[in-house]
N, C-alpha and C. Protein backbone atom coordinates (compact mmCIF):
# COMPACT_ATOMS: atom_id res chain seq x y z
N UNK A 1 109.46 129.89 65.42
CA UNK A 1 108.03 130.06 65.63
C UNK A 1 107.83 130.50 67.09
N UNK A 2 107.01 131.56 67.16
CA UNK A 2 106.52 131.76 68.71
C UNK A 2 104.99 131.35 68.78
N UNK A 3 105.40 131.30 70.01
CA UNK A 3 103.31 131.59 70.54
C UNK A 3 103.41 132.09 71.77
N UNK A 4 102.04 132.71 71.81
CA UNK A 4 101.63 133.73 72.91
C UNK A 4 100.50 132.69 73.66
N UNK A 5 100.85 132.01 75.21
CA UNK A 5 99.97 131.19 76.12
C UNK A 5 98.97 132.45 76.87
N UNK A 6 97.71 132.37 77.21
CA UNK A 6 96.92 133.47 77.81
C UNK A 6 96.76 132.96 78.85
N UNK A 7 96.58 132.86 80.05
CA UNK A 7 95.62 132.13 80.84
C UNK A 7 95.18 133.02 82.03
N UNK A 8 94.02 132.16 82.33
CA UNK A 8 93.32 133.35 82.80
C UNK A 8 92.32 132.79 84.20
N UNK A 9 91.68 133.15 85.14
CA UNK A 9 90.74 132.50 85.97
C UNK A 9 89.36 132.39 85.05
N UNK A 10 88.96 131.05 85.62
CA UNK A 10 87.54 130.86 85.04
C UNK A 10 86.45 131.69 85.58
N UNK A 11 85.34 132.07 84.77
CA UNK A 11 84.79 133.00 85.09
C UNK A 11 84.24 133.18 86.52
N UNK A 12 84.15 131.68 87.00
CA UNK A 12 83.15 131.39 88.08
C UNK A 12 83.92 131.68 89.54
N UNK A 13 85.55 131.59 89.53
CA UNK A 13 86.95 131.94 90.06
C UNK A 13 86.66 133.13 90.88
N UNK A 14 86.72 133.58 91.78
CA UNK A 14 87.09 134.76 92.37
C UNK A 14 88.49 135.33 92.19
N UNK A 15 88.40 136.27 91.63
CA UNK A 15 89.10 137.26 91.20
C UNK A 15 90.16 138.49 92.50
N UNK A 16 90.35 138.23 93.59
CA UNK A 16 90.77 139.24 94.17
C UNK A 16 91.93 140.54 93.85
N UNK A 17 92.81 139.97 92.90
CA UNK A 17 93.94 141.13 92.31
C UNK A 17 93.43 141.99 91.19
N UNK A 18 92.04 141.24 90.35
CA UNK A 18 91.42 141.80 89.68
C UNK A 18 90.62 142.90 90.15
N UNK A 19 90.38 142.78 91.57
CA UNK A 19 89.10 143.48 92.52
C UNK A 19 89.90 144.97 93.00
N UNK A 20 90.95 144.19 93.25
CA UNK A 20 92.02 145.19 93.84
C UNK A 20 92.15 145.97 92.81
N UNK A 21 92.97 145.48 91.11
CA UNK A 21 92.93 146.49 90.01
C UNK A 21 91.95 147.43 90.06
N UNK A 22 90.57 146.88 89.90
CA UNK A 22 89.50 147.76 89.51
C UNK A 22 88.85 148.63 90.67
N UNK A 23 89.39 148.39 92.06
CA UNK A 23 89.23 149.54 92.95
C UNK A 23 90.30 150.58 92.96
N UNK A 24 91.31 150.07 92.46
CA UNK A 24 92.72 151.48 92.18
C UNK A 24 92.63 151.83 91.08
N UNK A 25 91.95 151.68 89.99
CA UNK A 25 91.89 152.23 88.94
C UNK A 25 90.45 153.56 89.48
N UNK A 26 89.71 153.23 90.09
CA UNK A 26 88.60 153.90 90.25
C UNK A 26 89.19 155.02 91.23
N UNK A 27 89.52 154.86 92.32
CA UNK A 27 90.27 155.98 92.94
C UNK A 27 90.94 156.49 92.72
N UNK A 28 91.91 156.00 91.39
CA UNK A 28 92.72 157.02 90.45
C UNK A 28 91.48 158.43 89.22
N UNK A 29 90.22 158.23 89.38
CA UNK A 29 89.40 158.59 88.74
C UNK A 29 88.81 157.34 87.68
N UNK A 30 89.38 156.71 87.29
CA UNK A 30 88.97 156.17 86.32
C UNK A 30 87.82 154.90 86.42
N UNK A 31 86.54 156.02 86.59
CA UNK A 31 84.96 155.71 86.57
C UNK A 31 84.83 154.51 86.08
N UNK A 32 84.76 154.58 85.12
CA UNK A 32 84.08 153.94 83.92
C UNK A 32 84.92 152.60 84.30
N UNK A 33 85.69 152.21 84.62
CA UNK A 33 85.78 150.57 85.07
C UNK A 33 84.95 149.92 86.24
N UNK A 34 84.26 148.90 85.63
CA UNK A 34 83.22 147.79 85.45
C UNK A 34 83.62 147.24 86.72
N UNK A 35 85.12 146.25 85.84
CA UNK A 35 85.16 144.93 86.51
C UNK A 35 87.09 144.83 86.03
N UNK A 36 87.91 144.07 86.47
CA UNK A 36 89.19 143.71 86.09
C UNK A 36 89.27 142.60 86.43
N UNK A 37 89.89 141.81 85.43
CA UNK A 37 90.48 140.42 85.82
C UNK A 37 92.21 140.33 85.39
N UNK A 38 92.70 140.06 86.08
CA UNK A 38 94.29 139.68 86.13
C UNK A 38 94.30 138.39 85.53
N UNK A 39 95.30 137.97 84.68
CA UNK A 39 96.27 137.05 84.01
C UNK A 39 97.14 136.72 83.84
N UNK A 40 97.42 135.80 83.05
CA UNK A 40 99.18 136.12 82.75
C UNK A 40 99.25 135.70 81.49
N UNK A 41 100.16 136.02 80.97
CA UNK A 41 100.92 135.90 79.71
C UNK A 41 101.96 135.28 79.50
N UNK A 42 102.30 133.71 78.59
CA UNK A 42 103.41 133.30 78.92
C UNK A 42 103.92 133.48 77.43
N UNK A 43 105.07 133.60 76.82
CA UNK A 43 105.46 133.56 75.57
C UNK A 43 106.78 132.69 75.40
N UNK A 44 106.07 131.76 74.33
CA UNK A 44 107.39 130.91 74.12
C UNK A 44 107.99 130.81 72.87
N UNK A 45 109.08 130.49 73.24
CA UNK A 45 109.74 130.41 71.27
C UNK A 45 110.00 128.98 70.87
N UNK A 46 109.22 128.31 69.65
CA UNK A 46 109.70 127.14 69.82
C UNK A 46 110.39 126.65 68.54
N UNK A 47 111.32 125.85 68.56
CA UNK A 47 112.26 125.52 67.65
C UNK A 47 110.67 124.73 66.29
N UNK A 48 111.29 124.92 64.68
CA UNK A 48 110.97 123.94 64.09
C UNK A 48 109.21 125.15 63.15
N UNK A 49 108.76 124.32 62.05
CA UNK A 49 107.93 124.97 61.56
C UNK A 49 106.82 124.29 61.45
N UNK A 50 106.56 123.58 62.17
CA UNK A 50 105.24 122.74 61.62
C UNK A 50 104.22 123.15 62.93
N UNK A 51 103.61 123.74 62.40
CA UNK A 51 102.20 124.37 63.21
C UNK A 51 101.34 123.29 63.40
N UNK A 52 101.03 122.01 62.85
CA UNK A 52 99.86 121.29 63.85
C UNK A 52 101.30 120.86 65.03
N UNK A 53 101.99 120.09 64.87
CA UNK A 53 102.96 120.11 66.13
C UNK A 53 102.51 120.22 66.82
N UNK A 54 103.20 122.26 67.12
CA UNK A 54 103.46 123.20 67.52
C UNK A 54 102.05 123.42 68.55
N UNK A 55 100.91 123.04 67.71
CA UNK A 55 99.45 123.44 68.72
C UNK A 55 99.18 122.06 69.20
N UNK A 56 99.62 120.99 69.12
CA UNK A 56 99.15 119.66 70.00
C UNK A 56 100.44 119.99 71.17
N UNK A 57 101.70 120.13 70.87
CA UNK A 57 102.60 120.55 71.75
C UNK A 57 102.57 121.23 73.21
N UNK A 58 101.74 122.46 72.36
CA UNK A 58 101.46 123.96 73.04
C UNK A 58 99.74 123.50 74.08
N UNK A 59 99.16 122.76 73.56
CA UNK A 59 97.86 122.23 74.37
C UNK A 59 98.19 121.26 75.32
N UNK A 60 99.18 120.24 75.25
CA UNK A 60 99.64 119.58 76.18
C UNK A 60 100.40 120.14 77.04
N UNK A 61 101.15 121.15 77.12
CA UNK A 61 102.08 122.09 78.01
C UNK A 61 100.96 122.76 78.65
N UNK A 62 100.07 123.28 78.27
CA UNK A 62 98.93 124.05 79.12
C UNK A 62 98.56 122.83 80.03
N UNK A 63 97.96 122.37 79.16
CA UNK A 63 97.15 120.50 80.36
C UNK A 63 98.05 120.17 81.67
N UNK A 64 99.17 120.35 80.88
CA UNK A 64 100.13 119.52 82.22
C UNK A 64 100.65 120.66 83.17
N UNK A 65 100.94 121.98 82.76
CA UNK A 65 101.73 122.79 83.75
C UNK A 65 101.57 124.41 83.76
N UNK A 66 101.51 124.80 82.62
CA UNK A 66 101.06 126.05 82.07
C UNK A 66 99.58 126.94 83.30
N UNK A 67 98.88 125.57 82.90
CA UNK A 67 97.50 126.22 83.45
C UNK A 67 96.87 125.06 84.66
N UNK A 68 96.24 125.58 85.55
CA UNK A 68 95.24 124.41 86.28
C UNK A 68 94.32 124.56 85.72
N UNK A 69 93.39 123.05 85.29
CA UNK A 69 92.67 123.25 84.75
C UNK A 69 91.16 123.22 85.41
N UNK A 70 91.27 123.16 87.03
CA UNK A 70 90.28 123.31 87.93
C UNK A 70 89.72 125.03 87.70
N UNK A 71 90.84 125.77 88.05
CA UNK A 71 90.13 126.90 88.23
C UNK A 71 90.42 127.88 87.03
N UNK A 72 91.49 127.48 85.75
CA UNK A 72 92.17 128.48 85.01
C UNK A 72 91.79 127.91 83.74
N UNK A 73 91.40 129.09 82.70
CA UNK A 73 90.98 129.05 81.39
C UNK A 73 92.46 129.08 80.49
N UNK A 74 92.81 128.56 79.40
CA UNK A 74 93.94 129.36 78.79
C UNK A 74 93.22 129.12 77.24
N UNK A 75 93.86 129.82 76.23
CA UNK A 75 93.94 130.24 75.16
C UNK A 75 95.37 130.23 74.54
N UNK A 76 96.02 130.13 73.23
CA UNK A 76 97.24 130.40 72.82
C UNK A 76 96.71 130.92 71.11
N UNK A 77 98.23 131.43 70.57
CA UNK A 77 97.89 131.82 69.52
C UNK A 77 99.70 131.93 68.97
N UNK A 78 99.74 131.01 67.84
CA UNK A 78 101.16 130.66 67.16
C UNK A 78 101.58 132.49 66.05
N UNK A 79 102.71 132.68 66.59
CA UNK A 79 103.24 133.78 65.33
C UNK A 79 104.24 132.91 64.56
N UNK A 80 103.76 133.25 63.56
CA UNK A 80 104.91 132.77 61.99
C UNK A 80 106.04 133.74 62.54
């Protein structure tokens, strides 16, 4: 079983690598960007098939280390 961890700054977060993206995307031409926010992506593989587990598992690994939960949002999502 895998899952894909998202995490991300909370909205309220200042964003500076995001600021940076979306001013080099614009001086590359590319107008039409708004706004960018930077993330990360963690992907894990985890032994075993039982999906509630797997998401009490995967929510406690965010809580404790994955994510801060002062300034960082996360999300996950299990692949069969």
């Amino acid at each position: 079983m895998k899952a894909n961890i998202y995490v991300t700054l909370k909205r309220e977060v200042l964003d500076p690598q995001g600021d940076a993206v979306r001013r080099s995307l614009r001086s590359l031409g590319f107008e039409e960007v708004k706004s960018a926010r930077v993330g990360k992506l963690i992907e894990l593989e985890l032994h075993g098939d039982d999906r509630e587990s797997a998401e009490s598992h995967i929510q406690s690994m965010c809580e404790k280390l994955l994510a801060n939960p002062v300034i960082e949002d996360f999300r996950y999502e299990i692949l069969d």
